[in-house]
Each structure stands twice: as C-alpha cells, then as structure tokens.
Protein backbone atom coordinates (compact mmCIF):
# COMPACT_ATOMS: atom_id res chain seq x y z
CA UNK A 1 -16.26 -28.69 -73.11
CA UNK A 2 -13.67 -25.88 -74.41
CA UNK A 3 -11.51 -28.25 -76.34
CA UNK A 4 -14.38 -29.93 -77.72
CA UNK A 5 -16.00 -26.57 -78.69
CA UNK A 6 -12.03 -25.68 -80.23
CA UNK A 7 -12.36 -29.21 -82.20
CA UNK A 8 -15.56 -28.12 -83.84
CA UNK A 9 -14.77 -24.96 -84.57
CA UNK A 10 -11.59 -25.29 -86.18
CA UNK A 11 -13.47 -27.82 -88.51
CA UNK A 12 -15.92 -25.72 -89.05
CA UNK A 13 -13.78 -23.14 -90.28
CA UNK A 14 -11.47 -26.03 -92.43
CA UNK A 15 -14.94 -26.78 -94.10
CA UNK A 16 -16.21 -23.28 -94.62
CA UNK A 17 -12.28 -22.84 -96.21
CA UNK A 18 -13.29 -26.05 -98.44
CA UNK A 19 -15.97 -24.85 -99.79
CA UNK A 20 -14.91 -21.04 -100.50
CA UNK A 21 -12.35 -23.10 -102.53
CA UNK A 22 -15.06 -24.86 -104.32
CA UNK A 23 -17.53 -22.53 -105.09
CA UNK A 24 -15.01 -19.42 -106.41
CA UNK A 25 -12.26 -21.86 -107.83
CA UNK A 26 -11.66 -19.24 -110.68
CA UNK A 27 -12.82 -16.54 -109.41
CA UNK A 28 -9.47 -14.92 -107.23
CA UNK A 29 -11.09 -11.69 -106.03
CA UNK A 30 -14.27 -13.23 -104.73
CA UNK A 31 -12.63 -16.18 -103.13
CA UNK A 32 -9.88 -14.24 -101.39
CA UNK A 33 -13.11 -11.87 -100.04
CA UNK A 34 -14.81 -14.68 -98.74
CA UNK A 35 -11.33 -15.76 -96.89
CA UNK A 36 -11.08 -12.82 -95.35
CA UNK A 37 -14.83 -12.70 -94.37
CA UNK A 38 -14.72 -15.82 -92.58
CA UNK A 39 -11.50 -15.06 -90.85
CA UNK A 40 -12.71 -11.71 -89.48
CA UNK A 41 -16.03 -13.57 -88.57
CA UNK A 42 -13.82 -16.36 -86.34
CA UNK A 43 -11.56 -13.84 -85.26
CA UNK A 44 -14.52 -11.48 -83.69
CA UNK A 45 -15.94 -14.65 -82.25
CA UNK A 46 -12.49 -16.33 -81.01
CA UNK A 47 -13.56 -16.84 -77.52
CA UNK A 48 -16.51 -18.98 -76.20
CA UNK A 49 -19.81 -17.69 -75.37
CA UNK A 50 -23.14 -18.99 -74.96
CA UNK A 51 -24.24 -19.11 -78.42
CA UNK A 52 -20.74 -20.30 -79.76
CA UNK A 53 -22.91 -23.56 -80.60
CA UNK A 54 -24.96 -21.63 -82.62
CA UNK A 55 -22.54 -19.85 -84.53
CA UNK A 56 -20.05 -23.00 -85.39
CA UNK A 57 -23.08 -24.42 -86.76
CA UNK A 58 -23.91 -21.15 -88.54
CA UNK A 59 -20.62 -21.80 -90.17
CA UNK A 60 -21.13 -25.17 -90.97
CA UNK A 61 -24.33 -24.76 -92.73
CA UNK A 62 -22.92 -21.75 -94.82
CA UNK A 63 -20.22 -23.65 -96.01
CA UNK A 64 -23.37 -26.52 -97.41
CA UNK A 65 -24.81 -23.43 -99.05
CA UNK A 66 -21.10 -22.38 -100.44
CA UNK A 67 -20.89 -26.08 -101.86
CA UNK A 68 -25.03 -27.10 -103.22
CA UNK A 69 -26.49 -23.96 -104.19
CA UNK A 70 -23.75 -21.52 -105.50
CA UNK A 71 -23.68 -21.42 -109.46
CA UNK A 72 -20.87 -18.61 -111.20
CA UNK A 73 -21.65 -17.47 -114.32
CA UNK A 74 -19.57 -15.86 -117.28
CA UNK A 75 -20.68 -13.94 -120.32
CA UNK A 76 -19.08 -13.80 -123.25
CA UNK A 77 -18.85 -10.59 -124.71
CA UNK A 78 -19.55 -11.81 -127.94
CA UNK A 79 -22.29 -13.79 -127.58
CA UNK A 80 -25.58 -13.11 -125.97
CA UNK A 81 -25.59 -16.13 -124.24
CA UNK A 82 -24.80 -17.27 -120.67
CA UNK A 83 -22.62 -20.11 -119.89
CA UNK A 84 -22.98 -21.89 -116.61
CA UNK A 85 -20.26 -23.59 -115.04
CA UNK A 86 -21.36 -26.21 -111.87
C-alpha cells in the first residue's frame, strides 16, 4: 500500500506542477509562489498517515481548479478596459 500511496502522490504533485504551469504561464512571481506552496505542502506531509488519501486527492482536485476555473487578467494603463486572457 506505501508504494502505491508514493505512485499517487508523486502524480499528484506532477499534475498540481502542470497546472501551476498552466494557469500562471506569464505570470513568474505567482507561479514560482505556487511552486513553492505545493512543495512545502508535500514536504510537511512527506510521510504516510491516515488521511494521506485525503490529502493526495486534495491535491488532485486543486490542480482541476488551477486548470478550469482560474482566469488572469491585465489592465492596460491606458485604457479603461480589462483584457482577459483564458
């Protein structure tokens, strides 16, 4: 059960890395935070407990959020407008 639980949470953390990638492509700052976040997050968590389960799919479902429902925005300093990049 240990390996399997190491399987699934290494590619939970590979995903969660995916989608930080995604979501804050061109944003450096914010997607460097959110690397570090989720490292300190597996690193506190590194060995197996009861609710490891839990928190792998924690991970997994942040990482859907990350990619569906983030949306950056930029505004132009000139304009009063706000463009939306998906």
């Amino acid at each position: 059960m240990a390996i399997q639980a190491t399987v699934s949470a290494r590619s939970a953390y590979r995903q969660l890395l995916r989608a930080t990638r995604l979501a804050f492509k061109d944003d450096t700052r914010v997607l460097l935070a959110a690397r570090q976040q989720a490292r300190q997050n597996f690193d506190q968590n590194r060995r197996e407990g009861v609710d490891t389960p839990m928190k792998i799919n924690h991970a997994v479902e942040v990482a859907n959020i990350l990619r569906h429902n983030i949306v950056q925005g930029v505004r132009e300093a000139d304009n009063e407008e706000a463009r939306w990049s998906m």
